[in-house]
Protein backbone atom coordinates (compact mmCIF):
# COMPACT_ATOMS: atom_id res chain seq x y z
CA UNK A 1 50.45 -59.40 -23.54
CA UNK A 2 50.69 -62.21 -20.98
CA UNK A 3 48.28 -63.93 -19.43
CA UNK A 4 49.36 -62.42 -15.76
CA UNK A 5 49.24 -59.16 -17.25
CA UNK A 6 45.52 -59.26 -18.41
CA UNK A 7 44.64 -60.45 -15.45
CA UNK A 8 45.95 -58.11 -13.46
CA UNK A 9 44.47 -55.28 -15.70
CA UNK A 10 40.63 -56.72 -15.23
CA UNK A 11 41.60 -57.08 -11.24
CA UNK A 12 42.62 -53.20 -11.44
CA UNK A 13 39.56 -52.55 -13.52
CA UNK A 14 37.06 -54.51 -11.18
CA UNK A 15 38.36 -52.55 -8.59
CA UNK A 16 38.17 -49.44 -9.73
CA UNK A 17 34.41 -50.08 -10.80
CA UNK A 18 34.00 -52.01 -7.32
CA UNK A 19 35.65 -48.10 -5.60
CA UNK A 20 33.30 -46.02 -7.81
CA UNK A 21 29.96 -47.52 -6.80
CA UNK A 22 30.95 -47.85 -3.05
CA UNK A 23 31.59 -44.11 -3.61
CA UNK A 24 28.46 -43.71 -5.25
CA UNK A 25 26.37 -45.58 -2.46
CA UNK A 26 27.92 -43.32 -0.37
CA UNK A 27 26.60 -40.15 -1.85
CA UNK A 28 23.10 -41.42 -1.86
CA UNK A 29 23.02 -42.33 1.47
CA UNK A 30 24.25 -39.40 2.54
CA UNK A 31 21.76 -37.28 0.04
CA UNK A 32 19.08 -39.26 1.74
CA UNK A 33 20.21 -38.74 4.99
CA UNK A 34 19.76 -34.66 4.42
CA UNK A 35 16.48 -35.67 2.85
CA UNK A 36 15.92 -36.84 6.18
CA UNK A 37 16.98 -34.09 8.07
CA UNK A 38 15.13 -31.72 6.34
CA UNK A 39 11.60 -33.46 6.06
CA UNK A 40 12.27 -33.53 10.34
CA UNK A 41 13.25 -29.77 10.38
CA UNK A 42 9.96 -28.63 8.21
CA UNK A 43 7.63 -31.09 10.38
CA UNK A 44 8.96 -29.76 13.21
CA UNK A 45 8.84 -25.90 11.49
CA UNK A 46 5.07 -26.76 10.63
CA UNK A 47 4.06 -27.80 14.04
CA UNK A 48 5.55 -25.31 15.59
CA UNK A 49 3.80 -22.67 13.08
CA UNK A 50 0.51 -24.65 13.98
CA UNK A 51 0.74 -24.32 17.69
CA UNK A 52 1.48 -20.58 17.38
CA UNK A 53 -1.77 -20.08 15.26
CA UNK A 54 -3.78 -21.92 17.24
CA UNK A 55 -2.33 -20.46 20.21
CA UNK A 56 -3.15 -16.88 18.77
CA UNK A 57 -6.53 -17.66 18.14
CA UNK A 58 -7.59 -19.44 21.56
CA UNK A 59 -5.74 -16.10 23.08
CA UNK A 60 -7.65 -13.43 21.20
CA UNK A 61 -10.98 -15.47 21.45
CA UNK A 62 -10.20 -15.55 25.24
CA UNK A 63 -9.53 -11.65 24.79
CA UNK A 64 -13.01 -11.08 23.52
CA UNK A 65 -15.05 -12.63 25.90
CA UNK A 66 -12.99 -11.58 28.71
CA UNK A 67 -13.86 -8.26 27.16
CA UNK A 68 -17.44 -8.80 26.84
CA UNK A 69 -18.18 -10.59 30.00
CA UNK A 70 -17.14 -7.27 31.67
CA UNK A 71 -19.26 -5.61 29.76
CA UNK A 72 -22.07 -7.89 30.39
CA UNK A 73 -21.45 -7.27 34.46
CA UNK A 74 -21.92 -3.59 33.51
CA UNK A 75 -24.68 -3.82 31.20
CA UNK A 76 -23.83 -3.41 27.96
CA UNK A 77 -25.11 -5.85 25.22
CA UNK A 78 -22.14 -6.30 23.21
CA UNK A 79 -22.01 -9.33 20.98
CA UNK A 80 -18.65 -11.25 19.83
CA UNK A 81 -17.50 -12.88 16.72
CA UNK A 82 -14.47 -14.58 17.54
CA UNK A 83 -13.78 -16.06 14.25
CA UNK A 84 -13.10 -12.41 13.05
CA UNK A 85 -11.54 -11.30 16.08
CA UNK A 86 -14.87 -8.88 16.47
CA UNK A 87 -16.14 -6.87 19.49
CA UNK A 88 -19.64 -6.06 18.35
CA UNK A 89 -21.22 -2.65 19.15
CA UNK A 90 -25.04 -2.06 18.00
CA UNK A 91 -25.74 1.34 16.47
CA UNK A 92 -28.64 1.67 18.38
CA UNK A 93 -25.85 1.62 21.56
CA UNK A 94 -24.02 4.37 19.97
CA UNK A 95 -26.32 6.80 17.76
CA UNK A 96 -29.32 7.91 15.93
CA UNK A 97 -30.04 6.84 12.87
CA UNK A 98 -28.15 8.75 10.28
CA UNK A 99 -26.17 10.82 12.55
CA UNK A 100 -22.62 10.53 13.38
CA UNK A 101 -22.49 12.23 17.23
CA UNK A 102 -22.64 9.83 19.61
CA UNK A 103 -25.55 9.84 21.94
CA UNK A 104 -25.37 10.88 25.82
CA UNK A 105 -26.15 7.29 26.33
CA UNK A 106 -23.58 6.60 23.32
CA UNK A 107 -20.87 8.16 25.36
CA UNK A 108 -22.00 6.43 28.75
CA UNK A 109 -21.33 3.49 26.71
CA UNK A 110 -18.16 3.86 25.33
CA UNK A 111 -16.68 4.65 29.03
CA UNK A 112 -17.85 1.34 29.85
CA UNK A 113 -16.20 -0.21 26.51
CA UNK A 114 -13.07 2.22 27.26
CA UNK A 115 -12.37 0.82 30.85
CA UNK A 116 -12.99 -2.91 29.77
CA UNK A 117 -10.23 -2.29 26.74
CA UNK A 118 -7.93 -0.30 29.71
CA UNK A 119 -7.71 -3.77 31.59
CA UNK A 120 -7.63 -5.73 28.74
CA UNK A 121 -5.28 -5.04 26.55
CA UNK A 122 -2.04 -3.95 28.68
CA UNK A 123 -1.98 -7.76 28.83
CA UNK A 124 -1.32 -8.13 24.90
CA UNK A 125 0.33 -5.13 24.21
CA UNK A 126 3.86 -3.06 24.76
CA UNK A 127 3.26 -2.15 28.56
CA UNK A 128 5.02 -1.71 31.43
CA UNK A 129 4.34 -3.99 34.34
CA UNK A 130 1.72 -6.37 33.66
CA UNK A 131 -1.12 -6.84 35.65
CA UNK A 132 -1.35 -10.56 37.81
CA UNK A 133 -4.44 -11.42 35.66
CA UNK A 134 -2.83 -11.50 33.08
CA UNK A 135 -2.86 -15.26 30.69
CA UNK A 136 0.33 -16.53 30.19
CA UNK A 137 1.25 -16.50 26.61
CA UNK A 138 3.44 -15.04 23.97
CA UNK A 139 0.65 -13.42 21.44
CA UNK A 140 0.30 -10.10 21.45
CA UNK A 141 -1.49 -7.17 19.60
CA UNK A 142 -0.87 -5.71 16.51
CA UNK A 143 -3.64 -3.83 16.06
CA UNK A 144 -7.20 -2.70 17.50
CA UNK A 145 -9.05 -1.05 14.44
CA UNK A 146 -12.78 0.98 15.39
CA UNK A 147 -14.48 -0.17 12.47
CA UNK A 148 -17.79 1.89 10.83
CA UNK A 149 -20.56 0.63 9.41
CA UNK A 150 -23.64 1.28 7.50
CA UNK A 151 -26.75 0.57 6.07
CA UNK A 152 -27.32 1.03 2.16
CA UNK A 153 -29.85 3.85 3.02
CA UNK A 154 -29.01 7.40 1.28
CA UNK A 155 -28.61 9.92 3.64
CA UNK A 156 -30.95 13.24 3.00
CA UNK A 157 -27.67 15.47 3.43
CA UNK A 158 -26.04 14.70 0.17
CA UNK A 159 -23.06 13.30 2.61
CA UNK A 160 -22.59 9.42 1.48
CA UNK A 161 -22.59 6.46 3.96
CA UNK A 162 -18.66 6.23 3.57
CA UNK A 163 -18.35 9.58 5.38
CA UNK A 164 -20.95 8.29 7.75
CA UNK A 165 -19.33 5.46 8.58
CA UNK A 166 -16.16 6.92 8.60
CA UNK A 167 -17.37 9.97 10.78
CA UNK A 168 -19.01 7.19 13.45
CA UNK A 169 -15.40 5.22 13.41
CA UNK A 170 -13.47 8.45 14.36
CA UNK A 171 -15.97 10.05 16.83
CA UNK A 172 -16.21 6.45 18.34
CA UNK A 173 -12.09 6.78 18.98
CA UNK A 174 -12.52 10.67 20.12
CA UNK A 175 -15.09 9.72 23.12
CA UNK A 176 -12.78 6.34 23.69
CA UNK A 177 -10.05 8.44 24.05
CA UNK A 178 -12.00 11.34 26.37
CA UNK A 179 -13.09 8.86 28.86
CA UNK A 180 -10.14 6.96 28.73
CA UNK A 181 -6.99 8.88 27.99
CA UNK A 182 -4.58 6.33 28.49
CA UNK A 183 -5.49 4.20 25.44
CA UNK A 184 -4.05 6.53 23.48
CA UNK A 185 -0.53 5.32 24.91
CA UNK A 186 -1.06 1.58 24.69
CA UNK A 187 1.40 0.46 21.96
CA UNK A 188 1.26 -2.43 19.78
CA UNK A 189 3.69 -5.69 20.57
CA UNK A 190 6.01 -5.54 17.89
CA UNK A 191 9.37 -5.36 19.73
CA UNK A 192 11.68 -6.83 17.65
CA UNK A 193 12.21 -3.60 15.63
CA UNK A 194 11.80 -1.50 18.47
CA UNK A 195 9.04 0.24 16.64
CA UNK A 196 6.05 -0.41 18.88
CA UNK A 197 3.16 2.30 17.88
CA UNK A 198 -0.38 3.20 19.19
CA UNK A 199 -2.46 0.13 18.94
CA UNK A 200 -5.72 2.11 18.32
CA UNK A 201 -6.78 2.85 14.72
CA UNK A 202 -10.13 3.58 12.67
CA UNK A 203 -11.70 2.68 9.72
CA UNK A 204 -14.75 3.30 7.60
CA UNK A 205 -16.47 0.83 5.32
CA UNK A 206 -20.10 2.15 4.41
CA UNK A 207 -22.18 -0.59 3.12
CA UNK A 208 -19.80 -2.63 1.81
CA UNK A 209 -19.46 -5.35 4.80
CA UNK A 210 -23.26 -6.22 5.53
CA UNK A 211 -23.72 -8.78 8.09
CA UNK A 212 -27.29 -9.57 6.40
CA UNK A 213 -28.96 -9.16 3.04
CA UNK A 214 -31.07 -5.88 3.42
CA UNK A 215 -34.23 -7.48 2.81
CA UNK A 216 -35.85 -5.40 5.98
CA UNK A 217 -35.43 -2.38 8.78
CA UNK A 218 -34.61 -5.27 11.13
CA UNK A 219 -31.80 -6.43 8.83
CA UNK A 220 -30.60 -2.56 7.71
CA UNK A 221 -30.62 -2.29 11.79
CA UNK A 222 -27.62 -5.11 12.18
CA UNK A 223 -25.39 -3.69 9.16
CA UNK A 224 -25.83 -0.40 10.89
CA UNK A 225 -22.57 -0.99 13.76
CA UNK A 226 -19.46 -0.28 14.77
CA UNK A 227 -16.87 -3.50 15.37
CA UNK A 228 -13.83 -3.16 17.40
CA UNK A 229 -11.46 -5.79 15.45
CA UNK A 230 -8.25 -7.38 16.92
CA UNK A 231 -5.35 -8.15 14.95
CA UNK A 232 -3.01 -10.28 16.65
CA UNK A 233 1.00 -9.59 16.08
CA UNK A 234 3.34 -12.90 14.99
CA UNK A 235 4.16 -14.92 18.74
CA UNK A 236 7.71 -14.11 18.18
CA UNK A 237 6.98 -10.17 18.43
CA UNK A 238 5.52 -10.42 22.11
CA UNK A 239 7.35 -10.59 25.24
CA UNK A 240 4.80 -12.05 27.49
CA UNK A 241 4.95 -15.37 29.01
């Protein structure tokens, strides 16, 4: 082979390797380049997921004490926890000790608890035509669960404080519904499926969700309650704002 020849054949080969790392380069910057773009989409999909959260929050805190101050004007001591999304109600408000009828005074209450909820919640919920005082946001309502609970205590009937608790939850929803009948139709804000359904709902816990060690009456006195909890829907399921 001539000198020419072998020359030519490393020039052929040197290209070649010279093509195949250019091509090479060229995969790896494009590789990082949708590296790139997809870190940026899941910062932006983070902080968007963020906002919404900490929009929901700040909108069902605001719930609850718009809820309570009302109740305050009419008075009714009603306490709040927002981190749980809890409307506090005292048994004390509500019944005797033991017993799952609401008082006459019970009942006066819950009129005052089912009005507050009737200008509340349209705002957060499938409804028709809002009303102006309404915040302007996208979080809605999934659910607004009557919550029962009780002391430790045995009751002298043989009944256990499940059905006691249970009992209080679903007469607490019966005289919520008698003094305010149009709760019942207030519908949860999940649109998307076109599946909206009644946004009230009760549960019974017994003794299982203290608030205090039961170390006296005092304390036994606090776990004794009934908590109106708020569960918000996903932003994307409202239609408000």
């Amino acid at each position: 082979m001539s000198t020419a020849s072998l020359c030519r054949r490393r020039r052929h080969a040197h290209g070649e390797e010279e093509s195949y790392f250019v091509s090479m380069t060229d995969l790896m910057v494009g590789l990082v380049f949708v590296l790139i773009v997809m870190l940026v989409y899941f910062a932006m999909q983070f902080h968007r997921t963020t906002v919404e959260l900490t929009d929901t929050k700040t909108r069902r805190t605001e719930l609850l004490h718009r809820l309570q101050a009302r109740l305050h004007a009419e008075h009714l001591d009603v306490s709040v926890d927002a981190d749980a999304g809890v409307l506090r109600l005292p048994e004390a408000v509500l019944f005797a000790k033991g017993s799952a009828e609401v008082t006459a005074a019970g009942q006066a209450a819950l009129a005052k608890v089912g009005a507050a909820l009737e200008a509340e919640l349209p705002c957060y919920t499938k409804a028709g035509r809002l009303p102006r005082s309404c915040p302007q946001t996208k979080t809605g309502l999934e659910s607004v669960l009557i919550e029962g609970h009780s002391d430790s205590d045995p009751i002298a009937s043989g009944r256990d404080n499940w059905n006691l608790s249970t009992d209080r939850a679903v007469n607490t929803y019966r005289s919520l519904i008698n003094s305010t009948p149009d709760l019942s139709n207030i519908r949860n804000a999940r649109l998307k499926a076109n599946d909206a359904q009644p946004v009230l709902g009760v549960s019974g816990y017994g003794p299982t969700r203290p608030l205090v060690p039961e170390t006296s009456e005092a304390a036994k006195a606090r776990n004794r309650r009934i908590d109106i909890r708020f569960l918000m829907a996903t932003p994307e399921a409202g239609d408000h704002g």
